[in-house]
Protein backbone atom coordinates (compact mmCIF):
# COMPACT_ATOMS: atom_id res chain seq x y z
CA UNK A 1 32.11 31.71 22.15
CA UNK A 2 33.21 34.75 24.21
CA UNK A 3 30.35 37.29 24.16
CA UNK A 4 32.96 40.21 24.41
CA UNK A 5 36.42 40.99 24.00
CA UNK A 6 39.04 42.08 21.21
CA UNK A 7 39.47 40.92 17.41
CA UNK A 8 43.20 39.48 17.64
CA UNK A 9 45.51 39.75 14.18
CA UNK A 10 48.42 37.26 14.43
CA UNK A 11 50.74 37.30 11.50
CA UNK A 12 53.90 39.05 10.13
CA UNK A 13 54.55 42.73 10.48
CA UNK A 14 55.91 44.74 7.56
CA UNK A 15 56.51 48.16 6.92
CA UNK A 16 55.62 49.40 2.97
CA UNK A 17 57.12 52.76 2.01
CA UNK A 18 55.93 54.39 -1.11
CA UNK A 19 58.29 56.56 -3.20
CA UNK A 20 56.33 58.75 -5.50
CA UNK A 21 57.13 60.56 -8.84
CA UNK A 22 56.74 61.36 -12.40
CA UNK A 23 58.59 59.09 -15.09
CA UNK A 24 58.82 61.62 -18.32
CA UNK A 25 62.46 60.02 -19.87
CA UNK A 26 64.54 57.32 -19.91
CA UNK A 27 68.10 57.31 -18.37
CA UNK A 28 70.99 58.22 -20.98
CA UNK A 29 73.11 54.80 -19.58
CA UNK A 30 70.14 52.19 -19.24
CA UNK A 31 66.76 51.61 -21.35
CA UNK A 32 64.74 52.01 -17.57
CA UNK A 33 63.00 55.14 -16.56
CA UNK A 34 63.78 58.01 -14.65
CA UNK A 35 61.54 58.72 -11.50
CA UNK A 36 61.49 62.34 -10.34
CA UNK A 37 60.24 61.79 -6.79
CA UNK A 38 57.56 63.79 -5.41
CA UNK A 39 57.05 62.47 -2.21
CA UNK A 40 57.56 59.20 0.01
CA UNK A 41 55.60 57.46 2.92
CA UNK A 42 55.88 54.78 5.08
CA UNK A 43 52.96 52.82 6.80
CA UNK A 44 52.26 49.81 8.12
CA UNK A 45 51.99 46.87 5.81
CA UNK A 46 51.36 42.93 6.28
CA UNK A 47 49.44 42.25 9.65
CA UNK A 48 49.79 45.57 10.54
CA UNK A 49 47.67 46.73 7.72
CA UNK A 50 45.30 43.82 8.71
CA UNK A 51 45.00 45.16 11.99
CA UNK A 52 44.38 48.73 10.99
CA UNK A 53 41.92 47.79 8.75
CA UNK A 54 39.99 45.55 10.95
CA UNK A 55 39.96 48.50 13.54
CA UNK A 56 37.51 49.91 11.32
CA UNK A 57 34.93 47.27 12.03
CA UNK A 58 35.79 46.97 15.97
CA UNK A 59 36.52 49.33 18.51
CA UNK A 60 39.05 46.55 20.28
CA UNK A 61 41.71 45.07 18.24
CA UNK A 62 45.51 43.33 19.61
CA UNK A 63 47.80 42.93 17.23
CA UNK A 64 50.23 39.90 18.43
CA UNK A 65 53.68 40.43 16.11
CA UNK A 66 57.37 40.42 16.00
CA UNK A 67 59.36 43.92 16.14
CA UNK A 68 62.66 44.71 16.47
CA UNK A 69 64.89 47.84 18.14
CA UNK A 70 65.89 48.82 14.39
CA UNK A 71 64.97 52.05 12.76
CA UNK A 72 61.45 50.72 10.36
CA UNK A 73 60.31 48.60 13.35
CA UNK A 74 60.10 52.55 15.31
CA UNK A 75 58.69 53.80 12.36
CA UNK A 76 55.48 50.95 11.96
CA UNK A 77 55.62 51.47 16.11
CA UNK A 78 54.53 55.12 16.04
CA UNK A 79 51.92 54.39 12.98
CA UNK A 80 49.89 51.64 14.84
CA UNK A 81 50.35 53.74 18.38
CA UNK A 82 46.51 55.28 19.22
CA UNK A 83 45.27 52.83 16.84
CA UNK A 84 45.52 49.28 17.91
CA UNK A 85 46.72 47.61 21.05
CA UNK A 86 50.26 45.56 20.31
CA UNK A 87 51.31 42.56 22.09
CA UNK A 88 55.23 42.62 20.65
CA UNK A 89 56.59 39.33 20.16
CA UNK A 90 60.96 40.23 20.26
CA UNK A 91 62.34 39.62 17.06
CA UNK A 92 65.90 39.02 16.18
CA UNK A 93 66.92 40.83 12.76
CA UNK A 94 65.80 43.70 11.26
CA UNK A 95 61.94 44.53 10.48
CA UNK A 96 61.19 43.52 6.47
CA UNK A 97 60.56 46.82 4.81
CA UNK A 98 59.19 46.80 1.20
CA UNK A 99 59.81 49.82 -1.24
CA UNK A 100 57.36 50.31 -4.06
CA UNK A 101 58.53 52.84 -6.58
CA UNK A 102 55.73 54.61 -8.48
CA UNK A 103 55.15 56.75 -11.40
CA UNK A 104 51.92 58.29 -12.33
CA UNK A 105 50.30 56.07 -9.26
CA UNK A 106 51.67 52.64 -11.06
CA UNK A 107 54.23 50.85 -9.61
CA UNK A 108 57.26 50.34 -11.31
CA UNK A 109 59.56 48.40 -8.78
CA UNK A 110 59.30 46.95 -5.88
CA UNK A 111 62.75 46.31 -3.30
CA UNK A 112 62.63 43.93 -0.78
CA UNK A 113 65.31 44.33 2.24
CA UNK A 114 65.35 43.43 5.85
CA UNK A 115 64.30 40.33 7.74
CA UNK A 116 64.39 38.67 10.86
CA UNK A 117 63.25 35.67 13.31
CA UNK A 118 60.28 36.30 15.39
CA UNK A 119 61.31 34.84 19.03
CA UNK A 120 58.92 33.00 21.95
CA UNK A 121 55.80 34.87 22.72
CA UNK A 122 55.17 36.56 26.17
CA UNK A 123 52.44 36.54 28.67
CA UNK A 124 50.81 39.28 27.02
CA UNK A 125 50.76 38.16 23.87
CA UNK A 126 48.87 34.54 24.90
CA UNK A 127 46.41 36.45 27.15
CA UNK A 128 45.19 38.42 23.99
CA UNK A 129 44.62 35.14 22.13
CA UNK A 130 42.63 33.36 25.44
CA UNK A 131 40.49 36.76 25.59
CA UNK A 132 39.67 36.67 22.19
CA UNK A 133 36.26 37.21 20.69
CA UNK A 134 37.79 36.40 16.89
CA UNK A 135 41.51 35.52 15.77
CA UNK A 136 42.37 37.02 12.47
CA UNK A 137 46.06 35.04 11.12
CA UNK A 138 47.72 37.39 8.67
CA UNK A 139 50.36 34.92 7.60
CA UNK A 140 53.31 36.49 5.15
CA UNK A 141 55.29 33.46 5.74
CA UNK A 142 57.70 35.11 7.94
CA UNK A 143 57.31 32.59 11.58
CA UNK A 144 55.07 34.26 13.73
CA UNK A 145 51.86 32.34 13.10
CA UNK A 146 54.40 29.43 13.43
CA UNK A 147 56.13 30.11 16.44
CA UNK A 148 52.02 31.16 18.72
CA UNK A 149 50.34 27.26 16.03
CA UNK A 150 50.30 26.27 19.63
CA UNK A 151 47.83 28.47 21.12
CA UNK A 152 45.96 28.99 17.85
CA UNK A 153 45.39 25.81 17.68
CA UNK A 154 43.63 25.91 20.68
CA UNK A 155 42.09 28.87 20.16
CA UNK A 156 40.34 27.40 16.77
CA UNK A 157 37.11 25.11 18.10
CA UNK A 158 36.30 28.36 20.74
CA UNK A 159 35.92 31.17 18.59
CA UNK A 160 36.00 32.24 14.68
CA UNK A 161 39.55 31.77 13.31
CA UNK A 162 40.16 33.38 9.83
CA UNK A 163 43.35 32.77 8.31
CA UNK A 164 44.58 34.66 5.42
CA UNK A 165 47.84 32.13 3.97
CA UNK A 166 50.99 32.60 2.37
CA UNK A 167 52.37 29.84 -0.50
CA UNK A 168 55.65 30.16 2.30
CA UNK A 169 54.09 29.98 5.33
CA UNK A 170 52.41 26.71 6.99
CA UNK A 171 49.04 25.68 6.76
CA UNK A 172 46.30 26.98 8.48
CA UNK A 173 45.47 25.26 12.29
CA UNK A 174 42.74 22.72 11.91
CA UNK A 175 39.46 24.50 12.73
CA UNK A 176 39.55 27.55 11.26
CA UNK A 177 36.52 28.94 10.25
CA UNK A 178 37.43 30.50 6.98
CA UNK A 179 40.99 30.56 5.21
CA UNK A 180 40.96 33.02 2.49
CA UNK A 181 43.29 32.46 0.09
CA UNK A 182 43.73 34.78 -3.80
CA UNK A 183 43.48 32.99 -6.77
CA UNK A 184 47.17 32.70 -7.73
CA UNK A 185 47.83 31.59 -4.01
CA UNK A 186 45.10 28.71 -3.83
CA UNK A 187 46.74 27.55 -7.69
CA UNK A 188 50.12 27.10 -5.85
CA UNK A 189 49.09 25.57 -2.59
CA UNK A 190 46.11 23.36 -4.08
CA UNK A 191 47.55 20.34 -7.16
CA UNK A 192 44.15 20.89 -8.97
CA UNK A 193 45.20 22.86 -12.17
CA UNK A 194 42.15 24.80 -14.26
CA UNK A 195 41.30 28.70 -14.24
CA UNK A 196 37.70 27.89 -14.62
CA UNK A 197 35.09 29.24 -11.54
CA UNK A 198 34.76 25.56 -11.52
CA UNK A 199 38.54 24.94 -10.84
CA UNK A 200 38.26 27.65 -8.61
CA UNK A 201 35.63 25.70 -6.49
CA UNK A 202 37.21 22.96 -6.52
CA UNK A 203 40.59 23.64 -5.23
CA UNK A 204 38.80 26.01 -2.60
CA UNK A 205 37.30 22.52 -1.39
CA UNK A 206 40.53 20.38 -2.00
CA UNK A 207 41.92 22.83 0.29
CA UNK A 208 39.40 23.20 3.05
CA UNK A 209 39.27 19.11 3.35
CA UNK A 210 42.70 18.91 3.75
CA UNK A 211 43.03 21.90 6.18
CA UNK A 212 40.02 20.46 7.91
CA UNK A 213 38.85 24.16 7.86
CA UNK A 214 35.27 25.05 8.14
CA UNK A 215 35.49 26.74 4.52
CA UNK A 216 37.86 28.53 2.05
CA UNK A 217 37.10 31.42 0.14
CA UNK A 218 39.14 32.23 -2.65
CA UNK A 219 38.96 35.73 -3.67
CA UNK A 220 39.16 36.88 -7.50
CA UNK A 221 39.65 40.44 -7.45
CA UNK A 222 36.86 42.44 -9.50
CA UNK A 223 35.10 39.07 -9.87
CA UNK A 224 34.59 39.11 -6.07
CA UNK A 225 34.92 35.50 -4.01
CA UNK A 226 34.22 31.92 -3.99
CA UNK A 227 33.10 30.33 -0.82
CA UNK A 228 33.62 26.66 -0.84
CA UNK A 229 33.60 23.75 1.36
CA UNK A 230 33.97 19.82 0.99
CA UNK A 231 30.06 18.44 -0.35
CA UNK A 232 29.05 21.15 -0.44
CA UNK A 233 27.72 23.83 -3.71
CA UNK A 234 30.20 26.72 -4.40
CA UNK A 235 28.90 30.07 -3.41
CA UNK A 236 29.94 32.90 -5.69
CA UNK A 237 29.78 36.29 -4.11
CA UNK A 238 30.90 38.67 -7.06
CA UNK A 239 31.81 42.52 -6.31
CA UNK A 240 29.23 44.82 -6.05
CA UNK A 241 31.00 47.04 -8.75
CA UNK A 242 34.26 46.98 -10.64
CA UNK A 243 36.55 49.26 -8.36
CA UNK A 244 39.22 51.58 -9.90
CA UNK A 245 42.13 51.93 -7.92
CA UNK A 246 44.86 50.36 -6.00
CA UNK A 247 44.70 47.02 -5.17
CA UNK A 248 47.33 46.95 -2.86
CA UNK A 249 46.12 45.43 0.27
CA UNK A 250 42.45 44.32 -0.64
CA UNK A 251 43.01 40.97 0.69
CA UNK A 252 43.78 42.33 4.02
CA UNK A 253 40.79 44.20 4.04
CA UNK A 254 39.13 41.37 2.87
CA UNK A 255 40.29 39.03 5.55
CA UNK A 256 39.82 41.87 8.40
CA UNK A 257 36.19 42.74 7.38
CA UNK A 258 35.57 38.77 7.31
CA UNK A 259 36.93 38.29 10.41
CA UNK A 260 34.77 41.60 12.02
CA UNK A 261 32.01 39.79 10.80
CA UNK A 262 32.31 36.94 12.11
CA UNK A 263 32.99 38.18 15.48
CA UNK A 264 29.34 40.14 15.17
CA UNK A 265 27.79 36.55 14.54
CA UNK A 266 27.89 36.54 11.01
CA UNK A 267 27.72 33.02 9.04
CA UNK A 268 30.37 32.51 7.06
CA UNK A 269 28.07 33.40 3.49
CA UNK A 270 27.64 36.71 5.15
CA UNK A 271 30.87 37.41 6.35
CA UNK A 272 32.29 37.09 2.91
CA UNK A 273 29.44 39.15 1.23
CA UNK A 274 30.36 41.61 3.51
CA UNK A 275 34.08 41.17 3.12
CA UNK A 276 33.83 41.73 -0.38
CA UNK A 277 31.82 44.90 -0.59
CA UNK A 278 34.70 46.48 2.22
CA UNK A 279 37.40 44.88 -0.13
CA UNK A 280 35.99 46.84 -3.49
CA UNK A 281 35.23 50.32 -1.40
CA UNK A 282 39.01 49.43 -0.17
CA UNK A 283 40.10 49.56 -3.64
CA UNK A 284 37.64 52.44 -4.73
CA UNK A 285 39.67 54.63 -2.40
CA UNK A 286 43.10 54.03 -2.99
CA UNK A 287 44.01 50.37 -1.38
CA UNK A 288 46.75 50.53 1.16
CA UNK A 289 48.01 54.05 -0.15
CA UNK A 290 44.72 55.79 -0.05
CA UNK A 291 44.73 59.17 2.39
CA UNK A 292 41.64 58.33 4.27
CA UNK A 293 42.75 54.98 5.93
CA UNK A 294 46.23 56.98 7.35
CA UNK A 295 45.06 60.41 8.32
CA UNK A 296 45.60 61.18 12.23
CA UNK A 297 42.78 60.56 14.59
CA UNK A 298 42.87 64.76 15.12
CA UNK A 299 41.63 65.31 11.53
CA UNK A 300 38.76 66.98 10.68
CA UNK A 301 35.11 66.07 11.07
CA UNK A 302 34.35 66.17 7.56
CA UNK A 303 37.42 64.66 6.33
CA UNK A 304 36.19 61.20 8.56
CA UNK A 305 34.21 58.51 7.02
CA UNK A 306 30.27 58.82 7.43
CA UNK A 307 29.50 57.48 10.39
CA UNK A 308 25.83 54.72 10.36
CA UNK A 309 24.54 56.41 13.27
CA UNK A 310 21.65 57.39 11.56
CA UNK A 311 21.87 60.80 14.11
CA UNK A 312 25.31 61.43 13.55
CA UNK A 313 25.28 61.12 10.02
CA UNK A 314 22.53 63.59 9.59
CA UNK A 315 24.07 66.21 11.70
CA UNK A 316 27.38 66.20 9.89
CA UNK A 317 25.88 66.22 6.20
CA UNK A 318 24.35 69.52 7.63
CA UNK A 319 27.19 70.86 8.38
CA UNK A 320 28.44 70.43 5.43
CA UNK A 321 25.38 72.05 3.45
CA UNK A 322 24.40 68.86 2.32
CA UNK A 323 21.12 66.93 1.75
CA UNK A 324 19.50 64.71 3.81
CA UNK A 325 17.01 62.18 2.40
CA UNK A 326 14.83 59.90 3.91
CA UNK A 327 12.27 57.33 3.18
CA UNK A 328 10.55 55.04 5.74
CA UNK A 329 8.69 52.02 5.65
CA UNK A 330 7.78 48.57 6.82
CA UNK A 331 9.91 46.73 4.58
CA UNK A 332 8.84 43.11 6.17
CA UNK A 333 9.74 41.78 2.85
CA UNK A 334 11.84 43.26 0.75
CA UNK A 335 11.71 43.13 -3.43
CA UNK A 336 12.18 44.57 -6.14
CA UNK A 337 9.79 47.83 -5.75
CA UNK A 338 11.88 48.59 -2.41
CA UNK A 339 14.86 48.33 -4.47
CA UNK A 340 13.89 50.33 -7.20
CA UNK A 341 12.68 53.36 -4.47
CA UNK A 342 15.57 53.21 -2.35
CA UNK A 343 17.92 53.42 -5.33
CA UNK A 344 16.02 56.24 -7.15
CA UNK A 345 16.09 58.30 -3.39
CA UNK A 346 19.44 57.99 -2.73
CA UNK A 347 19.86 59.80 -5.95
CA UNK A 348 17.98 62.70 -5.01
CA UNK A 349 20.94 64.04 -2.38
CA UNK A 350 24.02 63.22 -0.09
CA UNK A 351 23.11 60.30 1.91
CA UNK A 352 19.78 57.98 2.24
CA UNK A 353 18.17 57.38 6.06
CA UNK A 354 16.02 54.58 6.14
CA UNK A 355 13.13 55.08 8.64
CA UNK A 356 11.61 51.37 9.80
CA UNK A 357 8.84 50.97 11.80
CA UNK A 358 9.36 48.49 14.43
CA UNK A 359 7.88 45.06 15.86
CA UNK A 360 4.98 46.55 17.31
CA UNK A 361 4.28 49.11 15.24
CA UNK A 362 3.82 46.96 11.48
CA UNK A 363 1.54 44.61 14.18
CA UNK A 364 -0.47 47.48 14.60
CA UNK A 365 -0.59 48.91 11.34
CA UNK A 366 -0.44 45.36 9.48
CA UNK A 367 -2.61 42.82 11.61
CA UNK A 368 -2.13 39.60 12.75
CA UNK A 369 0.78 37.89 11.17
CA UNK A 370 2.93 40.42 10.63
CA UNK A 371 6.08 41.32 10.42
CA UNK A 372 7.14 38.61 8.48
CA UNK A 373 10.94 39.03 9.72
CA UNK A 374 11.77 40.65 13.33
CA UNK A 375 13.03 44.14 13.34
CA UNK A 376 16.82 43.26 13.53
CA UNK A 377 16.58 41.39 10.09
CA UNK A 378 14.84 44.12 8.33
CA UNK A 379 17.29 46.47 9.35
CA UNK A 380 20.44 44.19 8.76
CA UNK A 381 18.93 43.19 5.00
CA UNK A 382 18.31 47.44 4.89
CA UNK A 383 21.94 47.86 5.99
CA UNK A 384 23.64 45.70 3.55
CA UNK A 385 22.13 47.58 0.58
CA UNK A 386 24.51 50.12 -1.22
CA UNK A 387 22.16 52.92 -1.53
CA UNK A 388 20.56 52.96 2.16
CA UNK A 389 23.28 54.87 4.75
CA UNK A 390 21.83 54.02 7.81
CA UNK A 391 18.56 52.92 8.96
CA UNK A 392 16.45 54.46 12.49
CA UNK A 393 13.85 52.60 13.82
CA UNK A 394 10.87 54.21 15.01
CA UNK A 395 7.69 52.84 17.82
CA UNK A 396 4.83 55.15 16.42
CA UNK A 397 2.59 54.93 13.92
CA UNK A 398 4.18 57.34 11.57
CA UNK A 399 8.00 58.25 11.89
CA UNK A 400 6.92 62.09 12.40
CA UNK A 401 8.67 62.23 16.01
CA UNK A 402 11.71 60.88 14.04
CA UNK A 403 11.77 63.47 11.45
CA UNK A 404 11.98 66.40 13.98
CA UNK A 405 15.01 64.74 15.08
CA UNK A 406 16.88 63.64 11.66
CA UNK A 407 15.16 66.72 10.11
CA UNK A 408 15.66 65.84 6.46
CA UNK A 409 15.54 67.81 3.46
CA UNK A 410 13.85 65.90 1.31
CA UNK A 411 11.18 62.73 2.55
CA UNK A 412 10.69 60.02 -0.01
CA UNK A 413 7.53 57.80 -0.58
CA UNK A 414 6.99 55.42 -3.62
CA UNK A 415 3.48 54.46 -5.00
CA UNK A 416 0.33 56.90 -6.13
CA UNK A 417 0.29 58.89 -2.82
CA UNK A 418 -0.05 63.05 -3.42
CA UNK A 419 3.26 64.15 -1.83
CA UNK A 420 0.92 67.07 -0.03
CA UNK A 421 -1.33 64.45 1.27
CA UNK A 422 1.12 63.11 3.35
CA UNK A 423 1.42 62.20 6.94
CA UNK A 424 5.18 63.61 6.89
CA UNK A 425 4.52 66.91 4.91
CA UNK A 426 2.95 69.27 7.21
CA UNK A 427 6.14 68.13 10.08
CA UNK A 428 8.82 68.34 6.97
CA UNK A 429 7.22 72.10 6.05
CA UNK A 430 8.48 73.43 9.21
CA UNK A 431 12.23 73.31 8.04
CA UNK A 432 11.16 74.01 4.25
CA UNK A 433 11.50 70.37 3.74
CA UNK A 434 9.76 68.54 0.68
CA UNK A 435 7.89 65.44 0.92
CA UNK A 436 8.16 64.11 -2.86
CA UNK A 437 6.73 60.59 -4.18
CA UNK A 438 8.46 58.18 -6.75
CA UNK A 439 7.19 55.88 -9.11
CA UNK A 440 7.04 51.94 -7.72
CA UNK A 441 6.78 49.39 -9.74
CA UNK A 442 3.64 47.88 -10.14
CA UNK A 443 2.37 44.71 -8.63
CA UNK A 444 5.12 44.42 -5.86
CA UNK A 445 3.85 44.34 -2.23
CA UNK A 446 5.08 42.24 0.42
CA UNK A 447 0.95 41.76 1.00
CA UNK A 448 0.73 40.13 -2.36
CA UNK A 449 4.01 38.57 -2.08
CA UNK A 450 2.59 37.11 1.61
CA UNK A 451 -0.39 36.14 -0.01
CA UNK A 452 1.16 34.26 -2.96
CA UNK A 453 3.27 32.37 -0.83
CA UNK A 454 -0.30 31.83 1.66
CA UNK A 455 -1.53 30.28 -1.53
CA UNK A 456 1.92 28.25 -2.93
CA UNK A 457 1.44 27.05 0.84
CA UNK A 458 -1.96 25.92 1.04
CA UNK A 459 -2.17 24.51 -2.84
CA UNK A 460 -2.50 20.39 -3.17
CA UNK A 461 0.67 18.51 -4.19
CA UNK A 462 1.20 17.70 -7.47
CA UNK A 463 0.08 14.23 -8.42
CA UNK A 464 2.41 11.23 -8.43
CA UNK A 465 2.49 9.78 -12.10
């Protein structure tokens, strides 16, 4: 696998306008509503969306696709300029532009118009795919995945191919590492019948044999996504939370954030935990439509997402007059009395730092044995938890050095210490910051849990009867 280079979305490029409004009567001549129209927008939709999103997740992303000279190919032109790189693939027609009309944020209509016949890749356009560190296929059944099958199949046994499929489009290039059909998609392209998770499963494997695909996961909206694969168990992965909002475009953030993780190394279990947690926070803040995935790269700082530079996030929820909490720890193994503390801080203010000692420093402090798990794994497990923001590792003894640098308001420890008594108060008092200590639930350590598993270890085997 290439150890650098761009995440590559192939697939079908659509432009989705929005018109807004209030419906408060019906017309006098029809029993259908009238829309008074507060506002319209245009973005990006279809592979274009994918490629947005997936920008997100990587700082290098080509979108290979077909536009035309036509008036809504411009417009998605100057929406993905300064965001992703395009390799334009000429296409004779028009640019498909779909029209969602809206009342009260629920869509009333939708009008399809506009089409066209994406033409022979370029130069360009291969080169992208041959450089590639991961291939995302955004297929809307509209040719271009058809007419670069060539290359993509080629592409498939060198790096991780994700394919997102459309009930019109062809089927995915034998291969790929994960196809990632919806529910109602996988019911039309699979004969199994059933609405069952078991159905579920098993056209998700039916599929995946027959594509000859590394796996399938078919995603189920609020109930989150089912990985599956020929002989093998099902894996549910179920939402972190029921999101409230528009789903408009949560499997292409599903897809892209699958497809980012994979091209970080990811296995394909953790690229589709990972996809679903982006998918729901998708939803959570407005799907496609939402203001934060559109607004210019000029806006301002404290309109931008959070970054998890643990640094950078610190100095802007300052500037804000926010509060910074942080906690720090070993966290070799993590259970339930991490969980429990983490959760609880994060309540406390405006974003959680996690401070973890590193490699050499739980040695030190823990003896011989430990850690348990490197320091990349503690902070990756750290990472994927919804209450931690970003997690700092630190070589000394105590994080103290650390703190002058994040400068927190607030410094979290769980168990029976006396908040005065510790390490981090006296540094903490010289920004009138508070060292405070939680309640942990008893009898969870990852020393007794070490020890336990010492003795599970060591224990005779049961006797044959």
């Amino acid at each position: 696998m290439n150890t650098s280079g761009p995440l590559v979305v192939v697939g079908d490029l659509l432009l989705d306008q929005d018109i807004e409004g209030e419906a408060t009567r019906l017309a006098p001549d029809a029993p259908v509503p009238v829309v008074d129209v507060a506002g319209e927008r245009s973005r990006p939709g279809g592979a274009g969306l994918a490629a947005v999103l997936a920008s997100r997740y990587r700082d290098e992303v080509v979108l290979i696709a077909a536009l035309g000279r036509d008036p809504a190919s411009d417009t998605a032109r100057r929406a993905l300029r300064g965001r992703v790189a395009l390799a334009r693939i000429p296409l004779e027609g028009t640019l498909p532009v779909k029209t969602r009309v809206l009342a009260g944020g629920r869509p009333l209509v939708r009008i399809d118009r506009g089409g066209g016949t994406p033409g022979r890749p370029g130069e360009r356009a291969l080169a992208a795919l041959a450089s590639a560190r991961a291939i995302l296929v955004a297929d809307y059944g509209r040719g271009t995945a058809d007419v670069l099958r060539t290359a993509l199949a080629a592409a498939a046994p060198r790096v991780p191919l994700v394919w997102d499929p459309h009930p019109r489009g062809g089927p995915p290039v034998p291969g790929a590492r994960l196809v990632t059909p919806n529910a109602a998609e996988a019911g039309t392209l699979s004969a199994l019948a059933g609405a069952s998770l078991r159905a579920h499963a098993d056209r998700g494997a039916d599929l995946a044999e027959r594509w000859a695909a590394g796996s399938v996961a078919v995603t189920l909206g609020a109930r989150g996504a089912l990985l599956a694969r020929p002989g093998a168990a099902p894996v549910l992965v179920p939402a972190p939370y029921r999101a409230e909002g528009d789903p408009c475009g949560a499997g292409d953030c599903f897809a892209a954030a699958a497809a980012a993780a994979l091209a970080d190394g990811a296995l394909p279990e953790e690229a589709v935990a990972r996809a679903v947690a982006e998918a729901a926070a998708f939803v959570n803040a407005g799907g496609a439509g939402g203001r934060g995935l559109w607004e210019p790269a000029s806006a301002p700082e404290a309109e931008r997402p959070l970054p998890r530079d643990a640094f950078e996030l610190a100095r802007q929820v300052h500037a804000r007059g926010g509060t910074v909490v942080a906690t720090g720890g070993c966290f070799d193994l993590l259970h339930a009395g991490h969980v429990g503390l983490l959760e609880n801080a994060a309540r406390i203010g405006d974003c959680l730092i996690v401070c973890v000692n590193s490699d050499a420093s739980v040695a030190r402090l823990k003896g011989p044995g430990r850690p348990l798990n490197p320091l990349a794994d503690r902070v990756r497990v750290l990472s994927a938890l919804g209450s931690v923001d970003a997690v700092v590792a630190f070589e000394e003894d105590t994080p103290v050095r650390l703190l002058e640098s994040l400068r927190p308001e607030v410094w979290v420890k769980g168990g029976d210490y006396a908040a005065d008594d510790l390490p981090e108060a006296e540094v903490l008092r010289k920004w009138d910051g508070q060292a405070v200590v939680l309640p942990y639930l008893d009898g969870r350590s990852t020393t007794s849990l070490a020890d336990r598993a010492a003795r599970a270890a060591a224990a005779p085997p049961p006797a044959a009867r």
